[in-house]
Protein backbone atom coordinates (compact mmCIF):
# COMPACT_ATOMS: atom_id res chain seq x y z
CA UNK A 1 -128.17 75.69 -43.57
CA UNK A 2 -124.78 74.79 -42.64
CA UNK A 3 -125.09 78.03 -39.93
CA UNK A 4 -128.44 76.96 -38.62
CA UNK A 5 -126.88 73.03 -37.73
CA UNK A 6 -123.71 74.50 -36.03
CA UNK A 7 -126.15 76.77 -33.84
CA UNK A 8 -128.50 73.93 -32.98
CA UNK A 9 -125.34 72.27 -31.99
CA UNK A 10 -124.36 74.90 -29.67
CA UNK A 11 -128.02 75.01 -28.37
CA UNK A 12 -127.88 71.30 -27.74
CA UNK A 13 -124.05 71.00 -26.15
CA UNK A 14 -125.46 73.99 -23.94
CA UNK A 15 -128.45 72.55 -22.60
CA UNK A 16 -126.37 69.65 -22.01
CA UNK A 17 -123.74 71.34 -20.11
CA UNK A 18 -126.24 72.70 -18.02
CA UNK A 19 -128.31 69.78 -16.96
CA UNK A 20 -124.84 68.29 -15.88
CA UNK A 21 -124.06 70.83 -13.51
CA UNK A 22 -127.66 70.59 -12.02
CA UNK A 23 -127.34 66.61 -11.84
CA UNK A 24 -123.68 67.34 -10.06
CA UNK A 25 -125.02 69.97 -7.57
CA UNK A 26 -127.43 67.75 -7.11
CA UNK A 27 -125.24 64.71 -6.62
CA UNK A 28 -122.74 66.79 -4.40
CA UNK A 29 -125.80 67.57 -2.09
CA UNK A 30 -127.45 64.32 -2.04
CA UNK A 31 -123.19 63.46 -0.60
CA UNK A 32 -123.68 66.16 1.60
CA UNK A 33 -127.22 65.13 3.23
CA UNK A 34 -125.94 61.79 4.07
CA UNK A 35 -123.14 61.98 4.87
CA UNK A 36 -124.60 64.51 7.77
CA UNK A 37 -127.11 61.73 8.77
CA UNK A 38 -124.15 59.13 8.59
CA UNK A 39 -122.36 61.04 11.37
CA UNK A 40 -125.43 61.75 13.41
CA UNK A 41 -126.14 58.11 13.55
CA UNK A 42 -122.49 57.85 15.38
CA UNK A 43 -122.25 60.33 17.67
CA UNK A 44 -122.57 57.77 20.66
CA UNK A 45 -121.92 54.28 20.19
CA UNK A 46 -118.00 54.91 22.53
CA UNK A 47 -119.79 57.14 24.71
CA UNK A 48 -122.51 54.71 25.69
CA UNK A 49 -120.24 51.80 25.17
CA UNK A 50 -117.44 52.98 27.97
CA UNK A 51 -120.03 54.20 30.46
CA UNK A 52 -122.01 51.03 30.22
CA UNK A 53 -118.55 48.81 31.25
CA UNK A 54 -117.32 51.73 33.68
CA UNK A 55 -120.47 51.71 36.16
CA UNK A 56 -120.95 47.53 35.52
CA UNK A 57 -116.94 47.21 36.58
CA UNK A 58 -117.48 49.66 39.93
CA UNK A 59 -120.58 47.40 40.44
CA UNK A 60 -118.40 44.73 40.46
CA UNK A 61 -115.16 45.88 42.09
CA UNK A 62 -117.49 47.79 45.11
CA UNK A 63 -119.26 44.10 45.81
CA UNK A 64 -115.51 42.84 46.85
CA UNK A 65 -114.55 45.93 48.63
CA UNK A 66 -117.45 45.07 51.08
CA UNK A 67 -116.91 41.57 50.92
CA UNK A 68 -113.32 42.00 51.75
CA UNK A 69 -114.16 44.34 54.47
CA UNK A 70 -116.86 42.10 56.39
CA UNK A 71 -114.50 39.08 56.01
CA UNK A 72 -111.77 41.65 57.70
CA UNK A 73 -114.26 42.25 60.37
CA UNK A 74 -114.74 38.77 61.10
CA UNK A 75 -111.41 37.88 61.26
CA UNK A 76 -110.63 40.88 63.60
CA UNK A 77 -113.37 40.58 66.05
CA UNK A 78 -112.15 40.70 69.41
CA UNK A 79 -111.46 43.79 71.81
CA UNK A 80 -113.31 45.32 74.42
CA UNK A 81 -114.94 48.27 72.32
CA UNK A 82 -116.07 45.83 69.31
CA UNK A 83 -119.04 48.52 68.58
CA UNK A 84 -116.22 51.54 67.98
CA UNK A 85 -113.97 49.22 65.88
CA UNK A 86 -117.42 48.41 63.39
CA UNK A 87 -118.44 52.20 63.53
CA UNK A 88 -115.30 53.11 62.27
CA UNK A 89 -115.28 50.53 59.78
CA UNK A 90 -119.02 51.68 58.71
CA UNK A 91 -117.97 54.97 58.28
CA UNK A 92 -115.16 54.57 56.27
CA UNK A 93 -116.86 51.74 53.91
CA UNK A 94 -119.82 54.55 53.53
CA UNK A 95 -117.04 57.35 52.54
CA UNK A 96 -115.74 54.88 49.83
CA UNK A 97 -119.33 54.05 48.83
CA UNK A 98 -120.86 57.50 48.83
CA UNK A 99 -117.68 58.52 46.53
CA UNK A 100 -118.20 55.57 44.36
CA UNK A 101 -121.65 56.17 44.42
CA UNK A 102 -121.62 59.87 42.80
CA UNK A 103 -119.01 59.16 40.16
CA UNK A 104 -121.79 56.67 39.09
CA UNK A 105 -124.41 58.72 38.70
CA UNK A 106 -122.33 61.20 36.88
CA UNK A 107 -121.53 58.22 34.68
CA UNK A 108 -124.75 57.72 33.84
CA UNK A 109 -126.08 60.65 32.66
CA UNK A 110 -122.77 61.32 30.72
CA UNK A 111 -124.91 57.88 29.00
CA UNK A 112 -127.99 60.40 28.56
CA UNK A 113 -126.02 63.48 27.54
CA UNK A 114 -124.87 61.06 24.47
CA UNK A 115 -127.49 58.62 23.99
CA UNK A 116 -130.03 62.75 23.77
CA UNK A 117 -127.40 64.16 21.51
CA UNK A 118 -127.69 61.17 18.85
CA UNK A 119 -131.74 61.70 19.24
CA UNK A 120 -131.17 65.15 18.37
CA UNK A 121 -129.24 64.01 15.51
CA UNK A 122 -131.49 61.28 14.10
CA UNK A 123 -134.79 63.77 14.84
CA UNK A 124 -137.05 64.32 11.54
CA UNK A 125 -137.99 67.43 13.58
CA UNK A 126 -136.27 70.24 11.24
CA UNK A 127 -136.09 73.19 14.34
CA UNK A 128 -135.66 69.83 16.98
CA UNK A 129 -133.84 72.99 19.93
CA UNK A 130 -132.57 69.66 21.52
CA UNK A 131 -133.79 70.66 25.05
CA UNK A 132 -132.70 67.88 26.80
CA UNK A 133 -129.21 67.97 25.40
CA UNK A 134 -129.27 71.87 26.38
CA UNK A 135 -130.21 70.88 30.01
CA UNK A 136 -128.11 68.07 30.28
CA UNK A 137 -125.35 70.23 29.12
CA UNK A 138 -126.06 73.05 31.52
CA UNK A 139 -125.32 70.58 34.43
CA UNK A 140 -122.31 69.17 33.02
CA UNK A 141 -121.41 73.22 32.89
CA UNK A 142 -122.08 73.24 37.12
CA UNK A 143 -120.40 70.07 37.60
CA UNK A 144 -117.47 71.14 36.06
CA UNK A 145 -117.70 74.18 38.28
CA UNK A 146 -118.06 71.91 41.32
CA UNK A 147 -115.34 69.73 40.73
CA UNK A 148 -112.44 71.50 39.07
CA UNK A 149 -113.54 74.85 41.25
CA UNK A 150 -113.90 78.11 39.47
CA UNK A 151 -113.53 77.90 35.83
CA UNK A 152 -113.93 73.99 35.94
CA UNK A 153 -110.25 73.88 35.01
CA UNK A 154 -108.35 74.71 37.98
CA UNK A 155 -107.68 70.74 38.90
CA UNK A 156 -106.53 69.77 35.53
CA UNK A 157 -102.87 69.20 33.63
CA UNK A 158 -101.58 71.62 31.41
CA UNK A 159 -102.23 69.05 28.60
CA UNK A 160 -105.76 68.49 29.37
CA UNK A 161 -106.29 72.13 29.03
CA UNK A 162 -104.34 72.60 25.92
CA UNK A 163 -106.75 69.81 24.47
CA UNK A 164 -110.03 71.49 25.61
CA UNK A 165 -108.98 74.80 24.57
CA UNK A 166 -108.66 73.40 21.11
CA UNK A 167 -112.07 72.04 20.76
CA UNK A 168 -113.89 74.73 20.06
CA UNK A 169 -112.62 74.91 16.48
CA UNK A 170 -112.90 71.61 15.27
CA UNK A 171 -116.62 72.11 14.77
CA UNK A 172 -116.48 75.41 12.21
CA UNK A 173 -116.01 73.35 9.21
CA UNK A 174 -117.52 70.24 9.58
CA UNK A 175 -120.91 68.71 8.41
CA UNK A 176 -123.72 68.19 10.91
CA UNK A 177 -127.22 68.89 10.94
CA UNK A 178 -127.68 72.70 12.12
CA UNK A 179 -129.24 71.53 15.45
CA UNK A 180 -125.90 69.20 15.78
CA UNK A 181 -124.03 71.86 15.39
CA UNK A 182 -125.40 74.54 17.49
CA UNK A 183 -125.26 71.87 19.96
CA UNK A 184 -121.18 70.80 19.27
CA UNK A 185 -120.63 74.63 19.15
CA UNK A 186 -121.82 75.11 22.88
CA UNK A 187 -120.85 71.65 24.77
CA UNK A 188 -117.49 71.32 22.88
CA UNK A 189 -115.44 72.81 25.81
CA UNK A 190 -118.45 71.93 28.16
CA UNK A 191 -118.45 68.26 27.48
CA UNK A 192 -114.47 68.37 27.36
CA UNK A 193 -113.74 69.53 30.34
CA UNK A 194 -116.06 66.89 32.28
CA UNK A 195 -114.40 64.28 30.31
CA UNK A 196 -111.08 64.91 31.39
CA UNK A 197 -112.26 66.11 35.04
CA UNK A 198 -113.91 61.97 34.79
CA UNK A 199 -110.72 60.56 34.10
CA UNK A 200 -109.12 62.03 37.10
CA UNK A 201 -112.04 61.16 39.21
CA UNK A 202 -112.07 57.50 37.57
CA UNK A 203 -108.13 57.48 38.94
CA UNK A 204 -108.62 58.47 42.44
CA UNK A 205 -111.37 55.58 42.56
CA UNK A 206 -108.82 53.25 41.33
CA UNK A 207 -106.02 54.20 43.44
CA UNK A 208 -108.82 54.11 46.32
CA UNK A 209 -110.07 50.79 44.79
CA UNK A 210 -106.77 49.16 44.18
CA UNK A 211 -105.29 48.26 47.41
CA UNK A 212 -108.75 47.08 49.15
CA UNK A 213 -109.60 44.78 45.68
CA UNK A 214 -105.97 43.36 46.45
CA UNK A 215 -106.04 42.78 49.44
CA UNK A 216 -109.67 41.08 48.82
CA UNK A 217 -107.73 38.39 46.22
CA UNK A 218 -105.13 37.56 48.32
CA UNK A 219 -107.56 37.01 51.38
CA UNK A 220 -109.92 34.72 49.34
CA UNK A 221 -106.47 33.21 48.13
CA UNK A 222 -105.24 32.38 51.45
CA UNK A 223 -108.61 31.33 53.24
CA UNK A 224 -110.69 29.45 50.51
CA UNK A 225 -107.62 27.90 48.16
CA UNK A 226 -104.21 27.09 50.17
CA UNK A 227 -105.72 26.46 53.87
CA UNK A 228 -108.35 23.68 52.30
CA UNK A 229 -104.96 22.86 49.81
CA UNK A 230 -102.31 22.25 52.24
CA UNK A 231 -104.71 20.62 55.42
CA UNK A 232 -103.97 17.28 54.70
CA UNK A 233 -105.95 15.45 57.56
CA UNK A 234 -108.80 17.28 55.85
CA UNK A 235 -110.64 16.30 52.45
CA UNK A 236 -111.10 18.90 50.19
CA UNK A 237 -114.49 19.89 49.69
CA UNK A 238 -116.86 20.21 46.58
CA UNK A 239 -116.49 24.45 46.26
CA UNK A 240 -113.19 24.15 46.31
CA UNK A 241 -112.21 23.90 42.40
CA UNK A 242 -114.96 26.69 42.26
CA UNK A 243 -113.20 29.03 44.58
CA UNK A 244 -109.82 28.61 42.84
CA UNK A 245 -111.30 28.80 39.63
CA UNK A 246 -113.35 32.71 41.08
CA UNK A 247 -109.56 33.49 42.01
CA UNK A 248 -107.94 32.68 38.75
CA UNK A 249 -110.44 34.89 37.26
CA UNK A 250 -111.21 37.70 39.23
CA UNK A 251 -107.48 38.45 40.34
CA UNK A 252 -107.31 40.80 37.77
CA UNK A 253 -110.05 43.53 38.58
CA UNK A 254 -107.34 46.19 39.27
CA UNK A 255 -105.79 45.79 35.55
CA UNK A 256 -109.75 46.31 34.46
CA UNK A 257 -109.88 49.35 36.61
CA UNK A 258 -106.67 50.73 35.13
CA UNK A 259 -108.55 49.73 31.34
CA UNK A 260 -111.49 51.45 32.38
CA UNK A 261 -109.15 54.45 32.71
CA UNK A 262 -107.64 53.83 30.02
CA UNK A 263 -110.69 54.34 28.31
CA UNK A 264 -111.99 57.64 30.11
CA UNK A 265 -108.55 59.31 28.16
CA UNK A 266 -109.28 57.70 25.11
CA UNK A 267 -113.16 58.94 24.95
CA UNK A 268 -111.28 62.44 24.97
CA UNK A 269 -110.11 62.03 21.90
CA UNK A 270 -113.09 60.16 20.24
CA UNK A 271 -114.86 63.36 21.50
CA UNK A 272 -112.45 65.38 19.60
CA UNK A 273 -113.14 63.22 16.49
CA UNK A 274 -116.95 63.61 16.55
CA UNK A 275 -116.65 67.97 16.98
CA UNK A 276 -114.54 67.37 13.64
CA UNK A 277 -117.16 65.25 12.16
CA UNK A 278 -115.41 62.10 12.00
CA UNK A 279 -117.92 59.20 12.16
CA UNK A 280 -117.83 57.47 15.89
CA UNK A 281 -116.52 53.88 14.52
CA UNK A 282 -116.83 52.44 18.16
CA UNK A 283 -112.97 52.77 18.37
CA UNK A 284 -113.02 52.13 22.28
CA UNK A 285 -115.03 48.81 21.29
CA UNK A 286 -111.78 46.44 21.66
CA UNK A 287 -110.32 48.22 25.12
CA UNK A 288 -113.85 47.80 26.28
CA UNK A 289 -114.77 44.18 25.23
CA UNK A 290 -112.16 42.97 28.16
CA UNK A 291 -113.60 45.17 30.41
CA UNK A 292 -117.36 43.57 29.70
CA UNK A 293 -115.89 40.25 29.13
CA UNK A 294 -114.38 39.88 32.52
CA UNK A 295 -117.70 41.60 34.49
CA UNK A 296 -119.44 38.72 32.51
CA UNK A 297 -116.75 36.17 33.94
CA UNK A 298 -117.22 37.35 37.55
CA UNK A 299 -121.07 37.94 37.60
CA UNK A 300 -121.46 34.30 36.20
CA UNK A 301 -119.07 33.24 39.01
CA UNK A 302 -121.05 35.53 41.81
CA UNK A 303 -124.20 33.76 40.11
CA UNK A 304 -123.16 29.91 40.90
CA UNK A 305 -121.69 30.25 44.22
CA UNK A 306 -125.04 32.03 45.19
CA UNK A 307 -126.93 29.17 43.79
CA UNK A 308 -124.92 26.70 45.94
């Protein structure tokens, strides 16, 4: 009798034993499942957030390049070959645009390579091939090509290529969807390598940028705050607190470009994160926020004095 309790016992402790492991396994691959659609939900929000503020801060900064150069045209007119001095002054304007102009676009559908990859991750579609990411990814690959010349690697620092050449193994261990990750596994380097080729870019538009925006401040400075200031047989008239208040504000719009580059080298690493399977947490959100803050500022400004 005795025999016949201790085996039911045994029976019963086994059983038991056994519908633990299934409710762990279980457990450990309910963990598993979301944390994969955690991360796929995340995949974006810096990407999207940086090129947002990046092409609305050239949007900005381009509308006082031109500005600054009609106002310089204005001032300067006089000569006996006025139409060569403004042809020369087109063409170079158009240079600066056209060059302004494709980093934009390239901008922007960085936006779609990201904004495609996170559909891909969030898609109930179990075999989703993620053609859009593939094709977006497949220009980023002749891009690269055309900007850092034959490998897409040739115009970069030895530390930019030390980080790409590293990317490719953050993704063998970490948990993504198997579309995700087919998809990490080919645009790791791909994606990389545009990213720091951007940043670059993003400083030879500064650098371009920077002495034109200056010169832009200290021409509105000089013209529409200390000549109305300082001309005392002359009342001051109702823009004037305006101006000085568009010049407090917008002096700053080469600091925002340097932010905005800033940024580009700090989306680098977020990429890194995201191959490893880190969640995206937004981390450029803060750098960012001045960057959208003072477009905001400058816009509002542009706004009133057009509705003067």
């Amino acid at each position: 009798m005795y025999c016949c309790k201790a085996s039911n016992r045994r029976i019963q402790i086994r059983r038991t034993f056994i519908a633990a492991l299934v409710l762990s396994s279980t457990l450990l691959a309910t963990g598993c499942a979301t944390q994969s659609i955690r991360q796929g939900q995340d995949l974006s929000s810096s990407g999207v957030a940086y090129t947002d503020a990046v092409d609305k801060l050239l949007d900005v900064t381009t509308d006082r390049v031109i500005n600054f150069d009609s106002a310089e045209l204005i001032k300067t007119r006089r000569g006996s070959d006025l139409k060569k001095m403004i042809t020369e002054k087109n063409a170079a304007l158009q240079s600066v645009m056209v060059e302004i102009g494709r980093f934009r676009a390239q901008t922007r559908r960085l936006k779609t390579y990201f904004v495609n990859l996170q559909a891909l991750a969030d898609s109930p579609v179990k075999d989703d091939a993620g053609g859009a990411v593939k094709s977006l990814s497949d220009s980023f690959s002749k891009l690269n090509k055309a900007l850092g010349k034959t490998d897409g690697k040739e115009k970069l620092s030895e530390e930019q290529k030390t980080q790409i050449g590293g990317l490719g193994e953050l993704v063998a261990h970490t948990i993504h969807g198997a579309n995700v990750k087919r998809a990490l596994e080919r645009d790791a380097e791909i994606i990389g390598t545009y990213l720091a080729l951007q940043e670059n870019q993003l400083g030879n538009i500064v650098d371009m940028l920077d002495d034109r925006v200056q010169n832009d401040n200290d021409l509105f400075l000089n013209e529409k705050v200390i000549a109305p200031y300082v001309a005392k047989d002359k009342p001051l008239g109702d823009s004037w607190s305006k101006d000085r208040r568009e010049w407090a504000k917008t002096q700053c719009v080469s600091q925002q470009l340097k932010t905005a580059q800033e940024a580009a080298k700090q989306l680098r690493g977020v990429w890194a994160d995201i191959l490893e399977g880190k969640t995206d947490i937004n981390s450029l959100s803060i750098l960012i926020s001045d960057v959208s803050e003072f477009v905001t500022s400058v816009q509002a400004l542009e706004a009133a004095n057009g509705a003067k």
